[in-house]
N, C-alpha and C. Protein backbone atom coordinates (compact mmCIF):
# COMPACT_ATOMS: atom_id res chain seq x y z
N UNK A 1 0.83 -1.20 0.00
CA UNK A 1 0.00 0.00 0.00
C UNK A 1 0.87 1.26 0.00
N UNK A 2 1.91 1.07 1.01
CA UNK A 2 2.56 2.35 0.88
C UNK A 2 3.13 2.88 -0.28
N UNK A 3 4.11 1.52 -0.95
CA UNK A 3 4.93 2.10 -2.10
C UNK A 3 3.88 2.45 -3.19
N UNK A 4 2.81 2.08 -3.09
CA UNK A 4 1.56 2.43 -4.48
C UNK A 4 1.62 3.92 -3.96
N UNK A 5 1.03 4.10 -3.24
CA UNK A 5 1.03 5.84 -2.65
C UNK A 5 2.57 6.62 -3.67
N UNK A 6 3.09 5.92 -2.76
CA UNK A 6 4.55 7.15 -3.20
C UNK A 6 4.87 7.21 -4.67
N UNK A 7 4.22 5.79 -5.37
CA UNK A 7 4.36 5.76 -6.66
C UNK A 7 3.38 6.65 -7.64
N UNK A 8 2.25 6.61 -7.03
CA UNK A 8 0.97 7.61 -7.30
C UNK A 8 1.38 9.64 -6.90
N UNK A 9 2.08 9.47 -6.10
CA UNK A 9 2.14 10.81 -5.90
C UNK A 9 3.41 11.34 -6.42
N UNK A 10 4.75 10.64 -7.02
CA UNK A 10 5.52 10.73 -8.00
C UNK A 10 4.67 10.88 -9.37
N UNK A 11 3.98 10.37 -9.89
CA UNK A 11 3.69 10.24 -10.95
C UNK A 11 2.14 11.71 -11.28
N UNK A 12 1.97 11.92 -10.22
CA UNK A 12 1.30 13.40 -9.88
C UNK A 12 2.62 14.35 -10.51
N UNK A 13 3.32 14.61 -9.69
CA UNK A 13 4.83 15.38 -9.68
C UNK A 13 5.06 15.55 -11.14
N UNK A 14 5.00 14.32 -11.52
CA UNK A 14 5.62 14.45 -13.17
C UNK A 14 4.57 14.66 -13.91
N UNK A 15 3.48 14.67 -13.62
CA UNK A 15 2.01 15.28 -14.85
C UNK A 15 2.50 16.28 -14.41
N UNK A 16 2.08 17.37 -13.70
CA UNK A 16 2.33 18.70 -13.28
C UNK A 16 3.45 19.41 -13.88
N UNK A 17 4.86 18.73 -13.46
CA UNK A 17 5.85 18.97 -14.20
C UNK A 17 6.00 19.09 -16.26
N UNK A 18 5.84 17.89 -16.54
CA UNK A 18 5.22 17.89 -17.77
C UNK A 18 4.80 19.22 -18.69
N UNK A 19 3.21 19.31 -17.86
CA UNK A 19 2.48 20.43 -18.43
C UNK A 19 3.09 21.72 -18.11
N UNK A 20 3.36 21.75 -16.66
CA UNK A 20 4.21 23.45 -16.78
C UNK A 20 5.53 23.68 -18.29
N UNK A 21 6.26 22.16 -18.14
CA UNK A 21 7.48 22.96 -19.26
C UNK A 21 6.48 22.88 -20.57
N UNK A 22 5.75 21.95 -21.35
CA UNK A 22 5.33 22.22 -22.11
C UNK A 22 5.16 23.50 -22.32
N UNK A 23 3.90 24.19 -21.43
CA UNK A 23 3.32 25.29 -21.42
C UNK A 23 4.41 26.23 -21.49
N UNK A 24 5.53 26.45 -20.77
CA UNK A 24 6.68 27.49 -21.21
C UNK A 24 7.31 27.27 -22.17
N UNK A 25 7.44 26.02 -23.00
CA UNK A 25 7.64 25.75 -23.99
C UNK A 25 7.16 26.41 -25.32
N UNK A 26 5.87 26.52 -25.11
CA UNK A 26 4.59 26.67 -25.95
C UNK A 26 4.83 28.26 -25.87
N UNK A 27 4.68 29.29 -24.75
CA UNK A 27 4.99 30.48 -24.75
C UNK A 27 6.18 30.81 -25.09
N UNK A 28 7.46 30.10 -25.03
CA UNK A 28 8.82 31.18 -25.43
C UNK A 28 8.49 30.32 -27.08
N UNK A 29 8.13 29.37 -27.33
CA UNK A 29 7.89 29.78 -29.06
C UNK A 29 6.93 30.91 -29.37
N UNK A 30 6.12 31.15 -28.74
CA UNK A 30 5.06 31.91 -28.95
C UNK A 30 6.13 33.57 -29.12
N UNK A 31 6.52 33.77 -28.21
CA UNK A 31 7.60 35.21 -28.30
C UNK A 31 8.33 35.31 -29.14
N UNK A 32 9.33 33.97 -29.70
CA UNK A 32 10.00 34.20 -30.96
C UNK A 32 9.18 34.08 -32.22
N UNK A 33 8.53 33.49 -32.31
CA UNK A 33 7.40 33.50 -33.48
C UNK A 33 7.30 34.82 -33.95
N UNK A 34 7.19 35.76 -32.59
CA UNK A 34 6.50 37.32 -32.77
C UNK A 34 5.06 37.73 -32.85
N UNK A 35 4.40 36.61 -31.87
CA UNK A 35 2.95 36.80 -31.94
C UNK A 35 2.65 38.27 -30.60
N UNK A 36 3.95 38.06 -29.69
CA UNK A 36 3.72 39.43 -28.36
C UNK A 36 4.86 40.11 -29.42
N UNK A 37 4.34 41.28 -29.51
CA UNK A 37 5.88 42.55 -29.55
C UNK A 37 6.42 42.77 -28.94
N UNK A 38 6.69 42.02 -28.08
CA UNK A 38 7.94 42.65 -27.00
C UNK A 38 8.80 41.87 -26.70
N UNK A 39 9.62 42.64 -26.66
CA UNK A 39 11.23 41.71 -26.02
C UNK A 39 11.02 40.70 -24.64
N UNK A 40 11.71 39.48 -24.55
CA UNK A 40 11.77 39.04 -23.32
C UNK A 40 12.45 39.59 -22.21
């Protein structure tokens, strides 16, 4: 039971993780693209 837990709440960690770099991923292409006008 326990190690399912710790394995379940690692694997939380890394969805979360995941989607945040995507998502900054997704925005610093978005800035060089030149869809914001402004400098970083």
């Amino acid at each position: 039971m326990e190690v399912d837990k710790k394995i379940k709440k690692k694997n939380i960690f890394t969805a979360i993780g995941l989607i945040v770099f995507i998502l900054l991923l997704f925005i610093f292409t978005l800035y060089n693209v030149g869809v914001f006008e402004r400098a970083i």
